[in-house]
C-alpha atoms as a PDB file:
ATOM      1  CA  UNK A   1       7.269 -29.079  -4.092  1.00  0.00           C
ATOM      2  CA  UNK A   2       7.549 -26.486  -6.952  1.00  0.00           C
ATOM      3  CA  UNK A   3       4.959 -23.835  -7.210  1.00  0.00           C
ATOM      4  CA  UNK A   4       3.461 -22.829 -10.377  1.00  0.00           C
ATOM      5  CA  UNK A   5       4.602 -19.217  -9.817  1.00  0.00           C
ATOM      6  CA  UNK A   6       4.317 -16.533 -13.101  1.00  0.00           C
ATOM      7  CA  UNK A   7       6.337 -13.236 -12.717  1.00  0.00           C
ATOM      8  CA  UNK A   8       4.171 -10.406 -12.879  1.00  0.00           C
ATOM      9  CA  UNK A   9       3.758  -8.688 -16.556  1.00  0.00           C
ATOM     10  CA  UNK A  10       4.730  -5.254 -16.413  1.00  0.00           C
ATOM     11  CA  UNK A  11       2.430  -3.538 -18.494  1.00  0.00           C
ATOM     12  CA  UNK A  12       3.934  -0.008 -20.240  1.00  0.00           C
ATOM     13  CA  UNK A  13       1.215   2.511 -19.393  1.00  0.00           C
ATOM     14  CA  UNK A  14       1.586   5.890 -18.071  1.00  0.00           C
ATOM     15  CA  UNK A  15       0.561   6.699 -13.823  1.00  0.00           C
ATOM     16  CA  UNK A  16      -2.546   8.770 -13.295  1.00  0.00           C
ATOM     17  CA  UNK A  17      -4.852   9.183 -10.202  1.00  0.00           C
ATOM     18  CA  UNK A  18      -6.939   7.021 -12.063  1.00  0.00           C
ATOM     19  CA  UNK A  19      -4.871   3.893 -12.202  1.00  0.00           C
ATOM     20  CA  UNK A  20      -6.794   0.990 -10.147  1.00  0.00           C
ATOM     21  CA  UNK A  21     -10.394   0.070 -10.291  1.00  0.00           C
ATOM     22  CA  UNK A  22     -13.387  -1.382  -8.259  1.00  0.00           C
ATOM     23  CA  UNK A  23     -13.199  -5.345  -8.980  1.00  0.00           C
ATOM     24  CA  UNK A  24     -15.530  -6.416  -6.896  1.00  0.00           C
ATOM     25  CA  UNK A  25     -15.940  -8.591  -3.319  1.00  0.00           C
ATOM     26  CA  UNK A  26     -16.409 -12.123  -5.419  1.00  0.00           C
ATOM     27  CA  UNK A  27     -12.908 -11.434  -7.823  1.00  0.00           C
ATOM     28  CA  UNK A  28     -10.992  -9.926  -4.719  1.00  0.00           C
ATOM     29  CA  UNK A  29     -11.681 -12.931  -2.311  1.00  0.00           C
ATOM     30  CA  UNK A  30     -10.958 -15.664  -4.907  1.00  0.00           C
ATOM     31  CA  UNK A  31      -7.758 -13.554  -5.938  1.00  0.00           C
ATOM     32  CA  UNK A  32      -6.682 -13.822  -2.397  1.00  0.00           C
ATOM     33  CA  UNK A  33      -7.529 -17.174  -1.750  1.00  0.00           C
ATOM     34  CA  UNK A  34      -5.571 -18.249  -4.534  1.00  0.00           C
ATOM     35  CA  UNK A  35      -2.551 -16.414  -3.388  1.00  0.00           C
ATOM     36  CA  UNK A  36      -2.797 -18.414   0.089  1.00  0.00           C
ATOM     37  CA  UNK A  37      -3.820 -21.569  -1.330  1.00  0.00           C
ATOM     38  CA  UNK A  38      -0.431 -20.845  -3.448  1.00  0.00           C
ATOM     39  CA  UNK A  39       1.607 -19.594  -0.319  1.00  0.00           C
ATOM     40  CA  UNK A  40      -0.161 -20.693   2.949  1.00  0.00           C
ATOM     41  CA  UNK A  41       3.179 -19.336   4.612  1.00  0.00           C
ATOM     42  CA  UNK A  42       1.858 -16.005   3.632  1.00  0.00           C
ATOM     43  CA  UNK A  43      -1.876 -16.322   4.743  1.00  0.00           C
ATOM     44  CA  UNK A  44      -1.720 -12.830   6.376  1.00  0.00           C
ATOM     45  CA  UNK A  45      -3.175  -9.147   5.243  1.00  0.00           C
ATOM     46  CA  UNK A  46      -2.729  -5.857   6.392  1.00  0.00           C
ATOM     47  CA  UNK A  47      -4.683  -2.942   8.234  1.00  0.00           C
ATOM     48  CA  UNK A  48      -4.284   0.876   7.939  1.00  0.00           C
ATOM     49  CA  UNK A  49      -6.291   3.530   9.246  1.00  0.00           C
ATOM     50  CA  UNK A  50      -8.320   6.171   7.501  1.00  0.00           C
ATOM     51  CA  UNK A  51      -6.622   8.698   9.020  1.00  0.00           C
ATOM     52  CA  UNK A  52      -3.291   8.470   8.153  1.00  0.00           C
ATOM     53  CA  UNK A  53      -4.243   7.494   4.675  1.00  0.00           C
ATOM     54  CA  UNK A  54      -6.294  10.484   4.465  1.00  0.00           C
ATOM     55  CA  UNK A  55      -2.852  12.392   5.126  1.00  0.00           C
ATOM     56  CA  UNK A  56      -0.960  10.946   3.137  1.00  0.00           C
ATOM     57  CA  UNK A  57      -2.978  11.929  -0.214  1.00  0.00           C
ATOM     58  CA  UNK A  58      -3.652  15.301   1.392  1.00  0.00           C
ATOM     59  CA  UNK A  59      -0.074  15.912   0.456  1.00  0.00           C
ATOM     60  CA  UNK A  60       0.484  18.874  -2.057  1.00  0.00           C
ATOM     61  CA  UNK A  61       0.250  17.479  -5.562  1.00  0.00           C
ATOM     62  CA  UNK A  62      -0.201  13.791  -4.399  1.00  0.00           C
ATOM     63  CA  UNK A  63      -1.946  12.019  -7.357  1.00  0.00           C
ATOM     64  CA  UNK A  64      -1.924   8.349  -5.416  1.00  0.00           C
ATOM     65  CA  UNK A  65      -0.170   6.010  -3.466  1.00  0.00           C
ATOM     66  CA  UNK A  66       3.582   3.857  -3.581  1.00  0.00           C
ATOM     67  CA  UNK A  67       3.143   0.842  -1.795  1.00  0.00           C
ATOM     68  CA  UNK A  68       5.816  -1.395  -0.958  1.00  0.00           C
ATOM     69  CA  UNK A  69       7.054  -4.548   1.264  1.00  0.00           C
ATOM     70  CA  UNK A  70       9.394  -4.064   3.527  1.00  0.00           C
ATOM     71  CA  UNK A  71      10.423  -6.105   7.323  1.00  0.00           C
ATOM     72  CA  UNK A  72       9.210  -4.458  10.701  1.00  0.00           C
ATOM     73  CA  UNK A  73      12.420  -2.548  12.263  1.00  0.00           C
ATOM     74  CA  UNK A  74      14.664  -5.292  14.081  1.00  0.00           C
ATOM     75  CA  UNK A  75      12.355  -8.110  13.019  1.00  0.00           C
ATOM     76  CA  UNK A  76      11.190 -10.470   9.987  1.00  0.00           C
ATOM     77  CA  UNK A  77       7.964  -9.682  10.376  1.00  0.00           C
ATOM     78  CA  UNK A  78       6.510  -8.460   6.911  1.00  0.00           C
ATOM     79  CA  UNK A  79       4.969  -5.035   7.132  1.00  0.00           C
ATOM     80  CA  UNK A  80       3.638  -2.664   4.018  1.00  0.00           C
ATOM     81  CA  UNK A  81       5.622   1.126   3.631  1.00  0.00           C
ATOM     82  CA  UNK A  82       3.050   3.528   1.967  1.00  0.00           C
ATOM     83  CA  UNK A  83       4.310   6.965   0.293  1.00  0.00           C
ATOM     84  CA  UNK A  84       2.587   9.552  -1.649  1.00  0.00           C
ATOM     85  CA  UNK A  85       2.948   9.736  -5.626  1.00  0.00           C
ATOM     86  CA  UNK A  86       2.893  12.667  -7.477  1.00  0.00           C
ATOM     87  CA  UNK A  87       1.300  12.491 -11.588  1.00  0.00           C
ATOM     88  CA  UNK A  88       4.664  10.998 -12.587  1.00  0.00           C
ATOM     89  CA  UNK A  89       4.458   7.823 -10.060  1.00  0.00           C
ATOM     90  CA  UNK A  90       7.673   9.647  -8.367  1.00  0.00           C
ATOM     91  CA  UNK A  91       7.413   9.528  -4.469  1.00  0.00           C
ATOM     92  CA  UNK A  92       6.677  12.758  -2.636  1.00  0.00           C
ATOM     93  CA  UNK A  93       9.230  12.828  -0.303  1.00  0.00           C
ATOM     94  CA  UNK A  94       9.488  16.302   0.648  1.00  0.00           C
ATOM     95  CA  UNK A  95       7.265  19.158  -0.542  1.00  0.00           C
ATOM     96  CA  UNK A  96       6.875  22.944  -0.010  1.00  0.00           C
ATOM     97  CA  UNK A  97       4.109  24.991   1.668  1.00  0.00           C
ATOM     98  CA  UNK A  98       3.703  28.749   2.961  1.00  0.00           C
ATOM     99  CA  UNK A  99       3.779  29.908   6.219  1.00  0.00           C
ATOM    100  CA  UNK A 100       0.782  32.478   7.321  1.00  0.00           C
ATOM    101  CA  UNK A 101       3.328  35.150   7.323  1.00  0.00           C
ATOM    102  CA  UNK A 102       4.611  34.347   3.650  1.00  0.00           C
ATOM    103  CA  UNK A 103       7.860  32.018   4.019  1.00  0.00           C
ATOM    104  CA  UNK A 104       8.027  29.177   2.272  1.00  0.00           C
ATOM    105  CA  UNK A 105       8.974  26.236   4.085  1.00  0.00           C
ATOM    106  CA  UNK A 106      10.306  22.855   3.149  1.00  0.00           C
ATOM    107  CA  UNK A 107       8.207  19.733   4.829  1.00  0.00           C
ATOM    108  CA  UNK A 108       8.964  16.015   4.897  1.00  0.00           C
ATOM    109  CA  UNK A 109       6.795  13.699   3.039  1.00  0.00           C
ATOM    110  CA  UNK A 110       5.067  11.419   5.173  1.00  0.00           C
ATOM    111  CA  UNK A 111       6.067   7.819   4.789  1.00  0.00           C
ATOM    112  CA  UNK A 112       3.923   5.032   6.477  1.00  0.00           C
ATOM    113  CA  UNK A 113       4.398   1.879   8.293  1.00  0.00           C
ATOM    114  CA  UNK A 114       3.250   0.443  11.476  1.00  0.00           C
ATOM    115  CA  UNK A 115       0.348  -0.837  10.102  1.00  0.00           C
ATOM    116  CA  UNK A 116      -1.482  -3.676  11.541  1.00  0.00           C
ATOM    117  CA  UNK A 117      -0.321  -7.100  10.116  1.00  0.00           C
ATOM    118  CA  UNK A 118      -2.726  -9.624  10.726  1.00  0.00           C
ATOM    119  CA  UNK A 119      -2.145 -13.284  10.678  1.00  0.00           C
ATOM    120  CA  UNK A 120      -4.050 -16.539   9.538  1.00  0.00           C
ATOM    121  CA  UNK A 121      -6.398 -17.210  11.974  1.00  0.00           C
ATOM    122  CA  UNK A 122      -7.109 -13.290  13.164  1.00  0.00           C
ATOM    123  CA  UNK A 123     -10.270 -12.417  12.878  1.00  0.00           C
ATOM    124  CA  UNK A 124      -9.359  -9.493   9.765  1.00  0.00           C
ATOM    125  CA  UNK A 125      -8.796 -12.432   7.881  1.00  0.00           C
ATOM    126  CA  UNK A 126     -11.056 -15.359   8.777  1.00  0.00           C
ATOM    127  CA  UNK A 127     -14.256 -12.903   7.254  1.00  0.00           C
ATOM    128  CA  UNK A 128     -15.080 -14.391   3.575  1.00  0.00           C
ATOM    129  CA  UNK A 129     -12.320 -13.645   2.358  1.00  0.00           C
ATOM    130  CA  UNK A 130     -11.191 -17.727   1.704  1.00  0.00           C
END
């Protein structure tokens, strides 16, 4: 069975903390249900908590989000690995602060994964989604 699969068009346009936009509940669920119709093998979404996403742009300078796919350590399980984005799309990976008594001091960049992954058939994704 082939799939009638079209590479994504990159589209030449600078990052801002603007980039994205509301598209609705009625766009979003047929987008997604066209995606599983297209790839039932990947009938599965993903769940992240407020906090942590609350940290992550909280970051000094942070101007959005990288998201990207990636496998659960020592499994094929599909997760998503979230890191913050500075106004040039480049990922925030370390970043400096001062110290109450004046030093500077160098801090990793938070980088997130153990999300929740959540299957066909879980109840995250059998809402009205498809």
């Amino acid at each position: 069975m082939t799939k009638n699969v079209q590479e994504p068009v990159m589209v030449a346009r600078p990052f801002s903390a603007s980039v994205g936009e509301n598209i609705g509940a009625e766009l979003g669920a047929k987008m997604v249900k066209n995606y599983y119709d297209a790839n039932p093998e990947q009938a599965y979404g993903h769940l992240i908590g407020r906090d942590i996403l609350e940290q992550l742009l909280a970051q000094p300078g942070c101007a959005g989000l990288s998201i990207h796919p990636g496998y659960e350590e020592g499994s094929n399980v599909r997760t998503l690995v979230f890191a913050a984005v500075d106004v040039d799309g480049q990922q925030i990976l370390k970043y400096t602060t001062v110290t109450e008594s004046g030093n500077i001091q160098m801090n990793d960049g938070i980088v997130v994964d153990h999300i929740i992954t959540t299957f066909n058939g879980d109840s995250a994704t059998t809402s009205s989604w498809f």
